[in-house]
N, C-alpha and C. Protein backbone atom coordinates (compact mmCIF):
# COMPACT_ATOMS: atom_id res chain seq x y z
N UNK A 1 -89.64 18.65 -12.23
CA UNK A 1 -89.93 19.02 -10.86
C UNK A 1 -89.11 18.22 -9.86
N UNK A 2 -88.53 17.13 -10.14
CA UNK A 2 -87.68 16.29 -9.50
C UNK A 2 -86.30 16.10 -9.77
N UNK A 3 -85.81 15.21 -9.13
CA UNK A 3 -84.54 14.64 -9.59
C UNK A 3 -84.41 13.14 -9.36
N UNK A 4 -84.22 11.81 -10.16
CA UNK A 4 -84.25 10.76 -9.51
C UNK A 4 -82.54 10.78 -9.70
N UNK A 5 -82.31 9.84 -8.82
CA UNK A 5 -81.05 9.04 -8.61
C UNK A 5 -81.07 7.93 -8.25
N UNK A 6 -80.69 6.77 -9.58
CA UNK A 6 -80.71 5.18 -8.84
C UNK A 6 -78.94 4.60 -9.05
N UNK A 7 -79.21 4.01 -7.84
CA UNK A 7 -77.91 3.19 -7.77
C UNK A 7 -78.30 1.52 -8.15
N UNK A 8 -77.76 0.74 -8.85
CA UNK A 8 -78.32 0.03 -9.44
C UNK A 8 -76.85 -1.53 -9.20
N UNK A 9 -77.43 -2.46 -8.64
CA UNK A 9 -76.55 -3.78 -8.75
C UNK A 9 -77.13 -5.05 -9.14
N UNK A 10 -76.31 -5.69 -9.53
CA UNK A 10 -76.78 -6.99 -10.31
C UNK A 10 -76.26 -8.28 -9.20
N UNK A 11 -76.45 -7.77 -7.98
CA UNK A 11 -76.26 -9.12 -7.52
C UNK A 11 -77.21 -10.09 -6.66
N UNK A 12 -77.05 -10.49 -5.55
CA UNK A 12 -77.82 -11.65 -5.26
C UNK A 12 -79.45 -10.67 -4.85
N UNK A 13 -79.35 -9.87 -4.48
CA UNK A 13 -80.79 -9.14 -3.96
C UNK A 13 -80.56 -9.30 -2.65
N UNK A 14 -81.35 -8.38 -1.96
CA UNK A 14 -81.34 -8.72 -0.67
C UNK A 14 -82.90 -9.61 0.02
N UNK A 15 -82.12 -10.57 0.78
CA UNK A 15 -83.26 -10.90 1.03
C UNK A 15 -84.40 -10.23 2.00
N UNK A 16 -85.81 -11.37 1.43
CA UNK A 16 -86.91 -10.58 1.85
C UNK A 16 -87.08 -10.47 3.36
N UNK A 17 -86.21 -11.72 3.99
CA UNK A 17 -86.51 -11.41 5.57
C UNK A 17 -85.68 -10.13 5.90
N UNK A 18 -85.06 -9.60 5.53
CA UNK A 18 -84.11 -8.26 6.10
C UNK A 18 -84.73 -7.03 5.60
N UNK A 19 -84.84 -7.08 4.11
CA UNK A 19 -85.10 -5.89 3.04
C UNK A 19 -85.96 -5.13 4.23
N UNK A 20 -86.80 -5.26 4.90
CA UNK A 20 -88.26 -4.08 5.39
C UNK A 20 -86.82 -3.43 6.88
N UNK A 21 -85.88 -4.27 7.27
CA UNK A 21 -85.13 -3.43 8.35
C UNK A 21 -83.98 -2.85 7.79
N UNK A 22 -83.57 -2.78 6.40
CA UNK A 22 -82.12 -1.95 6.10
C UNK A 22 -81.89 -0.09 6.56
N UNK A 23 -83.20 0.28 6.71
CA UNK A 23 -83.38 1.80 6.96
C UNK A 23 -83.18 1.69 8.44
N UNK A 24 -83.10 0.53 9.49
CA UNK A 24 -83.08 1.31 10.72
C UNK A 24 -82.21 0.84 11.39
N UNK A 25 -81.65 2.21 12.20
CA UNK A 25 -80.82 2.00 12.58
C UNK A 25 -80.09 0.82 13.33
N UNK A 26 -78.19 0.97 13.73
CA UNK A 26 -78.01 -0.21 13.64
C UNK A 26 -78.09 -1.51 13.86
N UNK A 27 -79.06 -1.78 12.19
CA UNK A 27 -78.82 -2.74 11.49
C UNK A 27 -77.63 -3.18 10.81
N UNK A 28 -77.29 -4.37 10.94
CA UNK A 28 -76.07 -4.65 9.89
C UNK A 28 -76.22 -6.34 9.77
N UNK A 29 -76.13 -6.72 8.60
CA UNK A 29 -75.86 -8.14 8.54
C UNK A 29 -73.97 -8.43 8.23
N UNK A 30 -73.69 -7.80 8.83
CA UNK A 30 -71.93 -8.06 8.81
C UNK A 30 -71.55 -8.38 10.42
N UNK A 31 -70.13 -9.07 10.89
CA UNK A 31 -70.29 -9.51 12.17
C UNK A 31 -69.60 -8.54 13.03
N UNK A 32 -70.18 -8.66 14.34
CA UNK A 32 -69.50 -7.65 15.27
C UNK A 32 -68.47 -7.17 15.22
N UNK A 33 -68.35 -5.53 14.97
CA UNK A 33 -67.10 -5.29 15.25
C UNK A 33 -66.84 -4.60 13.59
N UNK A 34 -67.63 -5.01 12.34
CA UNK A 34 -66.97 -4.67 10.97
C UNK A 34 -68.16 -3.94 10.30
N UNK A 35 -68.98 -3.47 11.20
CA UNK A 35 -69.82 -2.93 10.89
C UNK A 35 -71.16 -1.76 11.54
N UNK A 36 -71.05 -0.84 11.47
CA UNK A 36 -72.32 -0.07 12.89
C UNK A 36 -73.70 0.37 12.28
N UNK A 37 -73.80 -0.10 11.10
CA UNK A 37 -75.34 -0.58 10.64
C UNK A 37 -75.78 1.37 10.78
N UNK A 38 -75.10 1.98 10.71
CA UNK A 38 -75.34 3.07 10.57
C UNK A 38 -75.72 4.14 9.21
N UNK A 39 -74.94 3.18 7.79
CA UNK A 39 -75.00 3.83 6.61
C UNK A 39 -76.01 4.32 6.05
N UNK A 40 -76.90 3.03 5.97
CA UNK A 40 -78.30 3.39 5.35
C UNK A 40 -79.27 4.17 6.22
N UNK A 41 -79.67 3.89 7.33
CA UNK A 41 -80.20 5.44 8.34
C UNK A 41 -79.92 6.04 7.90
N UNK A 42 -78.59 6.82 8.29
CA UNK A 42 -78.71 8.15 8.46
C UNK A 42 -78.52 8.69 6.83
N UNK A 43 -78.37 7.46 5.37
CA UNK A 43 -77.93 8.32 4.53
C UNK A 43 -80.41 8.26 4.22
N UNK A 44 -81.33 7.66 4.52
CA UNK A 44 -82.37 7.93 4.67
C UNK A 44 -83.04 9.17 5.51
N UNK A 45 -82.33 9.60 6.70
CA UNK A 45 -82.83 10.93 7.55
C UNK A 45 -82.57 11.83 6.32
N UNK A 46 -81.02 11.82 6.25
CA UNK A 46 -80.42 12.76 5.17
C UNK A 46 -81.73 13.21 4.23
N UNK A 47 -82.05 12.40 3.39
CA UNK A 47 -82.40 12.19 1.92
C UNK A 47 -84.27 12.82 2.39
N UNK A 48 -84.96 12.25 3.43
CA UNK A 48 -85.87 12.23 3.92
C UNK A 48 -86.92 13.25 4.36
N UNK A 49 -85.60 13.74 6.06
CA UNK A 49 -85.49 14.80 7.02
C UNK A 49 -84.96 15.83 6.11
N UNK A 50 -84.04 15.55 6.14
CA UNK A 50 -83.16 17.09 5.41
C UNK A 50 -83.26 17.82 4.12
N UNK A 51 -83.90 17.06 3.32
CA UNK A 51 -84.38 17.10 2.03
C UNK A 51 -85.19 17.31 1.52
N UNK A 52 -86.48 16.48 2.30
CA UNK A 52 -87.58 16.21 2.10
C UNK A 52 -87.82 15.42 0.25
N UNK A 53 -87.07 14.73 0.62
CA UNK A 53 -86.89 13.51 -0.62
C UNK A 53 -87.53 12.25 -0.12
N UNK A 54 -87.16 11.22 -1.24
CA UNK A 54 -87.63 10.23 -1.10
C UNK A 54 -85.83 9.29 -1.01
N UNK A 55 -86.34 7.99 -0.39
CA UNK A 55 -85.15 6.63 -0.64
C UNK A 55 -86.13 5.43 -0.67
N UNK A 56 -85.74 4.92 -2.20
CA UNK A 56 -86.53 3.99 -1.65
C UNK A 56 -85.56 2.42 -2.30
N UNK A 57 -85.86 1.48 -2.00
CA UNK A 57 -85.26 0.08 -2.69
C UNK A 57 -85.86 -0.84 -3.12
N UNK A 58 -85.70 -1.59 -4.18
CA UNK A 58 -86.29 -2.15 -5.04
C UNK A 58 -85.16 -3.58 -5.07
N UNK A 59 -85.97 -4.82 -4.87
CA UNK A 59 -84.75 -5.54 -5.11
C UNK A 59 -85.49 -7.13 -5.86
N UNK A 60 -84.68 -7.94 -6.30
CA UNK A 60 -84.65 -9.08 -6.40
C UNK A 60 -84.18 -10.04 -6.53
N UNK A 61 -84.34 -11.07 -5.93
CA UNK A 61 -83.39 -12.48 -5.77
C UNK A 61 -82.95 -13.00 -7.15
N UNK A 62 -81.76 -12.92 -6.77
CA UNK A 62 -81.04 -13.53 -8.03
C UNK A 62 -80.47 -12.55 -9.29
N UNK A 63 -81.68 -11.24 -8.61
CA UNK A 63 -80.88 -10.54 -9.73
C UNK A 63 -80.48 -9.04 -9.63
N UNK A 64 -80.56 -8.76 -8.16
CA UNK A 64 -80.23 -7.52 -7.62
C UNK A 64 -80.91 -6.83 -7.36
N UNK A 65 -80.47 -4.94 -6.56
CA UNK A 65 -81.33 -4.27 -6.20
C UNK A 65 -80.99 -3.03 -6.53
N UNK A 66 -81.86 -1.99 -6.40
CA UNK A 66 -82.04 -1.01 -6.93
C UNK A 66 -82.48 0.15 -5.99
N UNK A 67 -81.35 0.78 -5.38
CA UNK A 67 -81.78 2.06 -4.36
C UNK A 67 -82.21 3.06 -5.05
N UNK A 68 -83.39 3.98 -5.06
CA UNK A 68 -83.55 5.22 -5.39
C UNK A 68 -83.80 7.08 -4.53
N UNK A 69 -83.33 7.47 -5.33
CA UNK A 69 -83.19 8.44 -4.55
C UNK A 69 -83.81 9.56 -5.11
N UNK A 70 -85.15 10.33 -4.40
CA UNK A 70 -86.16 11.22 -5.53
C UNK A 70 -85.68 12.29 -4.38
N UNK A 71 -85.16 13.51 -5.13
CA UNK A 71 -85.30 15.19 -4.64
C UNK A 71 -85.89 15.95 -5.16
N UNK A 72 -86.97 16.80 -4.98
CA UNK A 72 -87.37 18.04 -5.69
C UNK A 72 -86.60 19.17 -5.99
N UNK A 73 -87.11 19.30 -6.75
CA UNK A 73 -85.63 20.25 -7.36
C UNK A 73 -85.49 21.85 -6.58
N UNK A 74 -86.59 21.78 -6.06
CA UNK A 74 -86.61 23.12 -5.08
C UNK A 74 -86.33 22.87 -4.22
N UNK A 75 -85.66 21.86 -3.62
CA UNK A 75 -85.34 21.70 -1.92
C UNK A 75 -83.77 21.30 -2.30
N UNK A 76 -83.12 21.53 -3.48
CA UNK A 76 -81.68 21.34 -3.82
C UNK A 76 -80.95 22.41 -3.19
């Protein structure tokens, strides 16, 4: 009835003071100018709004994080 999609990294995790703001808009922990904190929004409206899917992230210190991405297979 679904579809998952995870994107999956092994690195530091993100931390917990940021992790709850990566979905809104721009956000960016990169410095002025190299970044418009725009990616993760709008690729969440996308997945969300337009879809009616899920995004969700999973992470941990030290040993990475884990974006997922749930579509029903009838809204493909």
């Amino acid at each position: 009835e679904h579809i998952n999609i995870q994107v999956i990294d092994n690195g530091n995790g993100i931390p917990e003071n940021i992790v709850s703001k990566i979905f809104e808009p721009f956000f960016t922990t990169k410095p002025t100018g190299k970044g418009t904190g725009l990616g993760l929004s709008m690729s969440y409206d996308i997945i969300t709004n337009s879809h009616g899917g899920e995004l969700k992230v999973e992470t941990k210190k030290g040993e990475g994080t884990t974006f997922t991405i749930t579509l029903l297979k009838q809204n493909i």
